[in-house]
C-alpha atoms as a PDB file:
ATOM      1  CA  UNK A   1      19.259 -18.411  -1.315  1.00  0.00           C
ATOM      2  CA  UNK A   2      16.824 -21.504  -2.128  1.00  0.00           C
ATOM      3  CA  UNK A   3      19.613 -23.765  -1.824  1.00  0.00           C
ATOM      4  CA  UNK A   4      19.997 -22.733   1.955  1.00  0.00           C
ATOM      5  CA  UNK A   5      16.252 -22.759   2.037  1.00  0.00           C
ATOM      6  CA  UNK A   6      15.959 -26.611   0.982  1.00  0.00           C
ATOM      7  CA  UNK A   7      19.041 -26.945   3.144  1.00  0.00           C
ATOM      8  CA  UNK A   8      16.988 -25.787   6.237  1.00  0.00           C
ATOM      9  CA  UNK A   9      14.057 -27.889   5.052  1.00  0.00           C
ATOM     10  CA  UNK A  10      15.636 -31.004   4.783  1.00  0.00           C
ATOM     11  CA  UNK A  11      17.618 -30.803   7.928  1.00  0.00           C
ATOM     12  CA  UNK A  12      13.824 -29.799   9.668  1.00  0.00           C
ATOM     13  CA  UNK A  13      12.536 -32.829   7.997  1.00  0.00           C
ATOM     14  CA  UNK A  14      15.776 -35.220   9.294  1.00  0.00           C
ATOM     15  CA  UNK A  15      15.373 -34.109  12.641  1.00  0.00           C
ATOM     16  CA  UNK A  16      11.656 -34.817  12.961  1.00  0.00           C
ATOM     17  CA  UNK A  17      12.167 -37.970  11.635  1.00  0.00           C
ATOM     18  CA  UNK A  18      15.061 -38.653  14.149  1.00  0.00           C
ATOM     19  CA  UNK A  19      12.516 -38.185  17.147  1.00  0.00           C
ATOM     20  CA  UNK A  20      11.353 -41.043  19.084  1.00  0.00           C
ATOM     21  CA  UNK A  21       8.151 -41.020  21.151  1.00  0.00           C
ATOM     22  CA  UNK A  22       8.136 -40.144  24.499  1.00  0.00           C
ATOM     23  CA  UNK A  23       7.696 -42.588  27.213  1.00  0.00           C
ATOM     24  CA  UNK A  24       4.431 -41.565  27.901  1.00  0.00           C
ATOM     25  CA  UNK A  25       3.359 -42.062  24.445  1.00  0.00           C
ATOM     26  CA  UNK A  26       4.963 -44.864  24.784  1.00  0.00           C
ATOM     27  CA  UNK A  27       2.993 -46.421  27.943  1.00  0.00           C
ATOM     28  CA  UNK A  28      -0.198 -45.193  26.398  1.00  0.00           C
ATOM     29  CA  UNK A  29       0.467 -47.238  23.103  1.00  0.00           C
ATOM     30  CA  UNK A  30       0.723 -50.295  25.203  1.00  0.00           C
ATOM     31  CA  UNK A  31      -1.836 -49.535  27.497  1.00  0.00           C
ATOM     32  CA  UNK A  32      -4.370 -49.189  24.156  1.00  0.00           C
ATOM     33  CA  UNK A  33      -2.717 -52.220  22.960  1.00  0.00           C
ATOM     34  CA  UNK A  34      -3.596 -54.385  26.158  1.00  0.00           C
ATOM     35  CA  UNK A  35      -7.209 -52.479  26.026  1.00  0.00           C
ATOM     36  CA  UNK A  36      -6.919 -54.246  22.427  1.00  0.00           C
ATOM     37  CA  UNK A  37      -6.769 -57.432  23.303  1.00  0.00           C
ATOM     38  CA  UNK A  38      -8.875 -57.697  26.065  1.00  0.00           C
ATOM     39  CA  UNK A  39     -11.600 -56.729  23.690  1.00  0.00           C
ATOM     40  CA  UNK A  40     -11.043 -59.140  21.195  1.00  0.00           C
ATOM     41  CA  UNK A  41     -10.907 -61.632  24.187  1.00  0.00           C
ATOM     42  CA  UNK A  42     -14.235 -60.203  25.814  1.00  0.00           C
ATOM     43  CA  UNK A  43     -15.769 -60.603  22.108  1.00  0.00           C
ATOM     44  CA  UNK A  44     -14.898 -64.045  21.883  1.00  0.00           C
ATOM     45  CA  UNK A  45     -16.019 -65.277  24.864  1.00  0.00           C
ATOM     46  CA  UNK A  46     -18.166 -68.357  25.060  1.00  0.00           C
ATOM     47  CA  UNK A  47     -20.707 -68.289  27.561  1.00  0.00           C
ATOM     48  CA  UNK A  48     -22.091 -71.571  26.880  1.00  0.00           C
ATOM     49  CA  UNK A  49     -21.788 -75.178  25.169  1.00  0.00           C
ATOM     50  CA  UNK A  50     -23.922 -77.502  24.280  1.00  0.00           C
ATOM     51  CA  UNK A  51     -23.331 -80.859  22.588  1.00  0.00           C
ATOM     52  CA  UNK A  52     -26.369 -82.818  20.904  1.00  0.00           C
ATOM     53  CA  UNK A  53     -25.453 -85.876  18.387  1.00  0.00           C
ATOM     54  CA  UNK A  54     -26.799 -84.900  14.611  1.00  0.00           C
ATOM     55  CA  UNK A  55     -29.637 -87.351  13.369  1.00  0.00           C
ATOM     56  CA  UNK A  56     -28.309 -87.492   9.428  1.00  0.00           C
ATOM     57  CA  UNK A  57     -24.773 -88.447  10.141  1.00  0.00           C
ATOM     58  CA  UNK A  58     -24.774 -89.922  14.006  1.00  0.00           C
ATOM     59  CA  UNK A  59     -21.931 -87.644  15.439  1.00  0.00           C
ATOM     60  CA  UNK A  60     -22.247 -85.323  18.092  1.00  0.00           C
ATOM     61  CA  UNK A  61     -22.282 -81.379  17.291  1.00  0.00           C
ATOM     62  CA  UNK A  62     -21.305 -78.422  19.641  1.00  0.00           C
ATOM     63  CA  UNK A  63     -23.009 -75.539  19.790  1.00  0.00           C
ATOM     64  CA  UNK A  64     -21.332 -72.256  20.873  1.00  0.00           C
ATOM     65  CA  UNK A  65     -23.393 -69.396  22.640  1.00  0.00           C
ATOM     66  CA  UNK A  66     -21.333 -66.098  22.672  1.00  0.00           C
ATOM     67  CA  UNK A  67     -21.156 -63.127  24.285  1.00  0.00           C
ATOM     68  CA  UNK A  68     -23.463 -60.457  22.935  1.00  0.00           C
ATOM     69  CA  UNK A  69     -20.963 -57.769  23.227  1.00  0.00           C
ATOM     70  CA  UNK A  70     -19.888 -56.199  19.985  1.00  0.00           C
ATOM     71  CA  UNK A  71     -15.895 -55.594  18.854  1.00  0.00           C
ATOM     72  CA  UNK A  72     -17.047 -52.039  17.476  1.00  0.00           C
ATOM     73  CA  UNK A  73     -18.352 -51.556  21.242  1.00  0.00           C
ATOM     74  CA  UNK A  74     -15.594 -52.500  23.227  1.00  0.00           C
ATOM     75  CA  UNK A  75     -12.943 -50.875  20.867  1.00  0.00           C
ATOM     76  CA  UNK A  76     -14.789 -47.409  21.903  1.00  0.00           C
ATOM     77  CA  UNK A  77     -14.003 -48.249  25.267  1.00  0.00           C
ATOM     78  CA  UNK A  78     -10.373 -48.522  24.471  1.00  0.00           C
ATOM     79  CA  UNK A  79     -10.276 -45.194  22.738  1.00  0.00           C
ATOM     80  CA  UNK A  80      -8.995 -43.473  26.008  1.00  0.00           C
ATOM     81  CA  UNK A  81      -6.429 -45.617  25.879  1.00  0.00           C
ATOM     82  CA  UNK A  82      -5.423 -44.278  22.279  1.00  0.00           C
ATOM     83  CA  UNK A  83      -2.298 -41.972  22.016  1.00  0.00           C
END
């Protein structure tokens, strides 16, 4: 009796395992993925440059000015996305 028990068990576990998602999951990964990056793009992005030449060693120095839209932020955006 527990032999057919772990039997049914195992063969429970080996077909769940055996599943793969379905294609909807499957878009909506992707879709959260692309969500992904387009935050981490957003977050990056560099608004404005500005070059000046530094007085102690005489070469010129950029200055970035970014975006002040946090990661954490856009990434709650996303979470519709999420399957």
């Amino acid at each position: 009796m527990k032999l057919t028990a772990l039997g049914l068990a195992s063969l429970f576990l080996l077909t769940g395992c055996g599943s793969s998602p379905s294609i909807e999951a499957q878009t909506k990964l992707v879709e959260y993925e692309k969500c992904l990056d387009h935050a981490t793009d957003v977050s990056n992005l560099v608004i404005s440059t500005y070059t000046r030449v530094n007085p102690i060693l005489g070469l010129p120095v950029t200055n970035y000015s970014y975006l002040n839209t946090s990661f954490e932020a856009l990434m709650t955006s996303c979470e519709t996305f999420r399957p």
